[in-house]
Protein backbone atom coordinates (compact mmCIF):
# COMPACT_ATOMS: atom_id res chain seq x y z
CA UNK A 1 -2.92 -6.10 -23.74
CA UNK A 2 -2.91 -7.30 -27.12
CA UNK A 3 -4.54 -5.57 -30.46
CA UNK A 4 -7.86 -6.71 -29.89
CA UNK A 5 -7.70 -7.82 -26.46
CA UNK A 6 -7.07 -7.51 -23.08
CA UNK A 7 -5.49 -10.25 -20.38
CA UNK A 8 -6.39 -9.90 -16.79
CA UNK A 9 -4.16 -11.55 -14.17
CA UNK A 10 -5.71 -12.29 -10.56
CA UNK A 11 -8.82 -11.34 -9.34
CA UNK A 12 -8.01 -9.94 -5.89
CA UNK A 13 -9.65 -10.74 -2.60
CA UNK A 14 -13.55 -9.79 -2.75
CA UNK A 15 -16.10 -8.65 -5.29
CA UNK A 16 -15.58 -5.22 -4.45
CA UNK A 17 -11.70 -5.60 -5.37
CA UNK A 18 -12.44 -7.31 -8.92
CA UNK A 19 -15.03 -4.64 -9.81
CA UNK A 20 -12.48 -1.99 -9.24
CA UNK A 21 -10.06 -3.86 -11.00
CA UNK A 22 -12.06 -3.56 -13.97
CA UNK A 23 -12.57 -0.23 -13.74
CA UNK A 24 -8.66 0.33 -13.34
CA UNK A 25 -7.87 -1.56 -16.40
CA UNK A 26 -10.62 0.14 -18.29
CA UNK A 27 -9.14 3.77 -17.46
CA UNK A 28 -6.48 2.75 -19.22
CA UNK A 29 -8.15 1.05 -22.56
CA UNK A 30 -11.13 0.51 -24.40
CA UNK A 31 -10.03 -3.45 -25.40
CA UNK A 32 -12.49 -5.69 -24.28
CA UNK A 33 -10.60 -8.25 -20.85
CA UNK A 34 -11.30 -11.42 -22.48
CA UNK A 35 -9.57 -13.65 -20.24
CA UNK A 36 -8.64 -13.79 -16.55
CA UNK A 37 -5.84 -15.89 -15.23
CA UNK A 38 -5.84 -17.01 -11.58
CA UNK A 39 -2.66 -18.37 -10.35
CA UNK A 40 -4.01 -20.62 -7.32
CA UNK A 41 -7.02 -20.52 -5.48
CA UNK A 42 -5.41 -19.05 -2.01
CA UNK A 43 -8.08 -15.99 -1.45
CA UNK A 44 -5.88 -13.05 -1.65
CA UNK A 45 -5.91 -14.01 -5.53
CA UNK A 46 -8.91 -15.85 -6.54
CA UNK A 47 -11.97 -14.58 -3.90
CA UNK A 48 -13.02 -11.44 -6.13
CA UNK A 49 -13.17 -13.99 -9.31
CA UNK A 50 -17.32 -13.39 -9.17
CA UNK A 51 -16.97 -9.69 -10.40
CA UNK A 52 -14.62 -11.12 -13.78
CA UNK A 53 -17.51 -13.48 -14.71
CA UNK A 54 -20.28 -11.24 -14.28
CA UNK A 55 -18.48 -8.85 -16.47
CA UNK A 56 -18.23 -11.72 -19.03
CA UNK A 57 -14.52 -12.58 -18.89
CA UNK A 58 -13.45 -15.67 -19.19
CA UNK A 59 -11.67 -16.71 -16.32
CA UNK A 60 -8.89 -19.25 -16.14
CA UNK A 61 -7.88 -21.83 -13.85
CA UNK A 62 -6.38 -25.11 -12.89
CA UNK A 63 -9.27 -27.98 -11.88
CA UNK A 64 -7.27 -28.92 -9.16
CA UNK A 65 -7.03 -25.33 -8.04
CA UNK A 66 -10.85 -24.53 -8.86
CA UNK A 67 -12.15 -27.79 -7.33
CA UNK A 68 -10.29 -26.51 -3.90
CA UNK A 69 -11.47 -23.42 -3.87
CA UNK A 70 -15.35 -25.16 -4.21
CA UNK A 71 -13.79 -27.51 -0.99
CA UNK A 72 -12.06 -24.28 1.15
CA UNK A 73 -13.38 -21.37 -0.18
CA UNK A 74 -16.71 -21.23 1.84
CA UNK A 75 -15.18 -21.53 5.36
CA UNK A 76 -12.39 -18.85 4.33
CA UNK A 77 -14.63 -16.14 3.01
CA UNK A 78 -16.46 -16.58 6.51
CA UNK A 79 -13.26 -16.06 8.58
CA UNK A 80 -12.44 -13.18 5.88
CA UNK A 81 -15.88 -11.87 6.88
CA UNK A 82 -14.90 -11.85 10.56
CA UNK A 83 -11.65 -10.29 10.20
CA UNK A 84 -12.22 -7.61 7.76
CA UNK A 85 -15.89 -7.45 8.21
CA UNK A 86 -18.93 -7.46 6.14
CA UNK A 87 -18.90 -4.18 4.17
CA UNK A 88 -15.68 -5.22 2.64
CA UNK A 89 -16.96 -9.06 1.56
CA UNK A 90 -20.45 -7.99 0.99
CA UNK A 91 -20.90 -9.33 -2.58
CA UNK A 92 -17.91 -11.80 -2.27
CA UNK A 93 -18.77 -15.97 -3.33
CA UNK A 94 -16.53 -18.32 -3.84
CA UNK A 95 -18.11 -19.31 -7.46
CA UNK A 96 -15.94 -21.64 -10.36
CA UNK A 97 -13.84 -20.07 -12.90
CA UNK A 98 -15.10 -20.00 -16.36
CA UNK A 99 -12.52 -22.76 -18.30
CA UNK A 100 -9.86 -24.65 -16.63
CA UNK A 101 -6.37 -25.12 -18.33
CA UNK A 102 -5.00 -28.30 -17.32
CA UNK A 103 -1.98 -27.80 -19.59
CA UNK A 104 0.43 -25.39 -20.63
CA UNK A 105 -1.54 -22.82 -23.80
CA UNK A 106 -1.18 -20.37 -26.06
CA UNK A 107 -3.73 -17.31 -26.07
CA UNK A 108 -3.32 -14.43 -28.43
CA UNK A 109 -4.59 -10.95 -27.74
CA UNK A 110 -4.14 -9.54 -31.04
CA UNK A 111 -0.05 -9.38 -32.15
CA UNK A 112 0.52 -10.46 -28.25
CA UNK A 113 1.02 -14.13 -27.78
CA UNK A 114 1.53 -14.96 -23.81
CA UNK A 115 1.70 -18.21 -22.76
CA UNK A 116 0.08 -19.62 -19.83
CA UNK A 117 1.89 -22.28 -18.43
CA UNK A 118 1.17 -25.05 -15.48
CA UNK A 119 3.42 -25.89 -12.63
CA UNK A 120 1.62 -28.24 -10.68
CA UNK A 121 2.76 -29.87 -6.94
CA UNK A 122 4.58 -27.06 -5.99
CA UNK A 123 3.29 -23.91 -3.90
CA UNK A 124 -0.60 -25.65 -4.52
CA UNK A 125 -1.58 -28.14 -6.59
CA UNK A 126 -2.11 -26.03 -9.97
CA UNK A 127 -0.36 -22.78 -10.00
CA UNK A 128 -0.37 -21.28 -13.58
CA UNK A 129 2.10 -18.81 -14.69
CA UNK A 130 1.65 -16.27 -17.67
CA UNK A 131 4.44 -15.35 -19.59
CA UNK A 132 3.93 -12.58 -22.09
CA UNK A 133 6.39 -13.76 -25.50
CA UNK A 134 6.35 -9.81 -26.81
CA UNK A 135 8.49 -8.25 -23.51
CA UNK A 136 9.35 -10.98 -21.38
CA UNK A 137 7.76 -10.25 -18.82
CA UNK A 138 6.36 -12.83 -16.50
CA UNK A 139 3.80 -13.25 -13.91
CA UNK A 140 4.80 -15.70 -11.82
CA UNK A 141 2.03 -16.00 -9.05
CA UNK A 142 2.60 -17.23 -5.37
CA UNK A 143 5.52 -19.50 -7.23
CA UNK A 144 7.65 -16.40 -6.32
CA UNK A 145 8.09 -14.55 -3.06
CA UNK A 146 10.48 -11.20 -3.41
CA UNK A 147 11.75 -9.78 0.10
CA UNK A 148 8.51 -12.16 1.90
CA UNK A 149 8.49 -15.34 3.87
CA UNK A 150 6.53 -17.51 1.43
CA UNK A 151 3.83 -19.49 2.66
CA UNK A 152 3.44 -23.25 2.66
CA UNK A 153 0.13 -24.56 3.21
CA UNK A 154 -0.61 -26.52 0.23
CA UNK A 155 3.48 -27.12 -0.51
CA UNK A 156 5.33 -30.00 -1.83
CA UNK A 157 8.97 -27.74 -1.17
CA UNK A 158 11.07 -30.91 -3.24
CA UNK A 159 8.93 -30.12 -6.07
CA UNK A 160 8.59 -26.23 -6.10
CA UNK A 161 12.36 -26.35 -5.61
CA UNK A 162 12.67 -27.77 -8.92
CA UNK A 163 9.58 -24.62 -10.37
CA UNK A 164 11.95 -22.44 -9.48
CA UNK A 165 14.88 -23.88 -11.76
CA UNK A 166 12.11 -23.85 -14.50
CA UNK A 167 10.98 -20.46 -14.02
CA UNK A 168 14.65 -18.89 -13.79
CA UNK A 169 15.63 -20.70 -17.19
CA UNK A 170 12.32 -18.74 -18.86
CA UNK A 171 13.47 -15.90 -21.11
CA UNK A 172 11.74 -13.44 -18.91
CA UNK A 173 13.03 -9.89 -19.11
CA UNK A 174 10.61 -8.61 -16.01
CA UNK A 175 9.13 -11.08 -13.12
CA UNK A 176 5.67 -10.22 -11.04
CA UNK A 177 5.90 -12.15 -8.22
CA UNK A 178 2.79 -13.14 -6.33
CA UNK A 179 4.35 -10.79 -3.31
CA UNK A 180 6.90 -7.88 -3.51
CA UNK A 181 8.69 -5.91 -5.89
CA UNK A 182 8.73 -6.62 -9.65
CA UNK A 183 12.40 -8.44 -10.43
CA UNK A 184 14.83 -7.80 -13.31
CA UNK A 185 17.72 -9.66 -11.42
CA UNK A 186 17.66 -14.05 -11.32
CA UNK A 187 19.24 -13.39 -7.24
CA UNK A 188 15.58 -12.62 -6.12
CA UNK A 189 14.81 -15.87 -6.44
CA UNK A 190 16.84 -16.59 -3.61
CA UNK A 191 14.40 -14.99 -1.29
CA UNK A 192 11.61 -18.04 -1.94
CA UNK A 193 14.17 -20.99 -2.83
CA UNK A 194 16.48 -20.40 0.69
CA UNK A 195 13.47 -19.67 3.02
CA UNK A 196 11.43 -22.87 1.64
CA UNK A 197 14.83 -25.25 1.77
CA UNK A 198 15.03 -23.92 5.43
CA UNK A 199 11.30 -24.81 6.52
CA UNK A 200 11.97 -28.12 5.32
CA UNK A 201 15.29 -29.11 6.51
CA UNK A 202 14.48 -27.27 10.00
CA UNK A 203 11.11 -29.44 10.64
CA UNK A 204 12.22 -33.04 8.91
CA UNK A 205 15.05 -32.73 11.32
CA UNK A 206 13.17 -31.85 13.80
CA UNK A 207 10.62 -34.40 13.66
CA UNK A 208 13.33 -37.07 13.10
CA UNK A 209 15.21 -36.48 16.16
CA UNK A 210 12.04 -35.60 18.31
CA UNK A 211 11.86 -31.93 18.64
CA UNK A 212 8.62 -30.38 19.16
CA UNK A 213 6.83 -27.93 17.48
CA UNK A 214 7.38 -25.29 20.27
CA UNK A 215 11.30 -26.45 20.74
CA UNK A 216 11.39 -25.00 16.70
CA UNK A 217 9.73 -22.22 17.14
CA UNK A 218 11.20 -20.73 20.22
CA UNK A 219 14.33 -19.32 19.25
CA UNK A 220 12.71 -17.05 16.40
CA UNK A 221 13.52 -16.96 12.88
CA UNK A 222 17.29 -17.58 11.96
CA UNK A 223 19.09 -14.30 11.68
CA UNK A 224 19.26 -14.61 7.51
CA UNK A 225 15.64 -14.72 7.36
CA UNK A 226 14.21 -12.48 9.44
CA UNK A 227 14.68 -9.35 7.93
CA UNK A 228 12.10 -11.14 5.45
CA UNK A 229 8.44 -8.89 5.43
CA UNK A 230 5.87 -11.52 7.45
CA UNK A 231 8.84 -14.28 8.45
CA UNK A 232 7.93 -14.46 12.04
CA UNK A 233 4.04 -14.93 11.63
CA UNK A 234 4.81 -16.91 8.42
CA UNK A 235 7.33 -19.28 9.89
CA UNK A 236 4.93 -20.20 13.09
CA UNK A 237 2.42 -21.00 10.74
CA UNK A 238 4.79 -23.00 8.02
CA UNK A 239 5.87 -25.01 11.06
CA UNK A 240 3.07 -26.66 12.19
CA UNK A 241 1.88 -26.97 8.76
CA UNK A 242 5.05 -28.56 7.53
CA UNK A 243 5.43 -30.68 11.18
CA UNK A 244 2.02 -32.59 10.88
CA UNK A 245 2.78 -33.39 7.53
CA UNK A 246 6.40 -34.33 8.37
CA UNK A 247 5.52 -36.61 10.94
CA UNK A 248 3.04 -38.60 9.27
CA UNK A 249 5.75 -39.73 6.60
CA UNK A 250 7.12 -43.14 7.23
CA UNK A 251 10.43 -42.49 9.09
CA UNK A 252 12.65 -43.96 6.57
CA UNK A 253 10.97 -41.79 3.46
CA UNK A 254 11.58 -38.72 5.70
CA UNK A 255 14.83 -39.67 6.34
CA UNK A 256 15.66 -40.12 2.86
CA UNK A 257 13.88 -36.84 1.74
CA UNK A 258 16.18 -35.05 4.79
CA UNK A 259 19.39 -36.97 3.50
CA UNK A 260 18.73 -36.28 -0.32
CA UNK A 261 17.74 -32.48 -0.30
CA UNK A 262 15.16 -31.31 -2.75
CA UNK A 263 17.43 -30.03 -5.77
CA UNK A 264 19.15 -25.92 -6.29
């Protein structure tokens, strides 16, 4: 929140959850929410996005990001549907963000410059990260698991490794990650850059010496990553995700990803 201004950050999962975002950042001020930010387009953050532009914000987001949300979004607001069910999504579409930011910009609020900046190739194809200049602190979207398993569905690990060496080098004085507890302390990062260098040693290696998906998967999640919140249903899922990819690499470019490991 700026002078004149005010910057939302996510949208939430349904219609419902954006309106009463609004009216949780208006019990608070009187500044106009001029702009929106939405980190990725996975529907936990981006699915209540419809409520922002009816209320005239302008909401931001990568093309990449806002072109799969058009291609997924559809089919995953009907599953939502099912699993939640229809009072909850009643209202709910899958609609475009207002402007796309396809590189890293400046917005000021009024005497609050934050920078929105794009990592792309990492956790999705276009995650954007706001960084407010004034206090440091940082929102650093589904780039940043605290005390989670993180999820890997649209995830190039080699480069999100290198995100995370990006991020940490920010002067941020506060970090939001996309799950769990707001960070003052660089070690949380450990909880996202350890569990994703695991997935992807565990299934290369496993696809280059002929495992199965199952033989992975049934001893559980390794003892220093279990006491992670969601690692068991997180890990079945990162598996097979990670293992079709995996093993439709060229064997020698798999083995040279496995024998040169993405970077600390």
């Amino acid at each position: 929140m700026g002078s004149r201004e005010v910057l939302a950050i996510e949208a939430g999962p349904t219609h419902r959850y954006g309106q009463e975002m609004l009216v949780a950042i208006r019990s608070v001020t009187d500044l106009p929410v001029r702009y929106a930010v939405i980190t990725h387009r996975h529907p936990d953050h981006s699915f209540g996005l419809g409520a922002l532009v009816d209320a005239g914000v302008e909401v931001l987001m990568h093309p990449a990001e806002a072109a799969g949300l058009a291609r997924e979004g559809p089919a995953l607001l009907d599953l939502m549907t099912v699993l939640v069910g229809a009072e909850w999504t009643e209202g709910t579409s899958t609609e475009a963000p207002s402007s796309m930011v396809e590189e890293d910009r400046l917005v000021d609020l009024g005497k609050r410059p934050v920078d929105i900046l794009v990592f792309e190739g990492g956790h999705t194809k276009g995650d954007l990260v706001v960084h407010d200049r004034t206090s440091g602190v940082t929102f650093f979207g589904d780039l940043l698991f605290v005390e989670r398993a993180a999820t890997v569905p649209h995830a190039d690990i080699g480069i999100w490794l290198t995100h995370l060496d990006r991020l940490e080098a920010l002067p941020w004085t506060k970090g939001v990650p996309g799950h769990g507890p707001v960070l003052e302390d660089p070690a949380s990062f450990a909880d996202t850059r350890d569990w994703i260098r695991f997935l992807h040693r565990r299934v290369a290696d496993a696809v280059l010496t002929g495992e199965s998906p199952a033989e992975i998967l049934d001893p559980g999640v390794p003892a220093p990553y279990a006491g992670l919140v969601e690692a068991g249903p997180t890990f079945s899922r990162a598996v097979l995700q990670l293992y079709r990819r995996y093993e439709a690499m060229d064997p020698a470019a798999l083995d040279a990803l496995v024998e040169q490991p993405p970077p600390d």
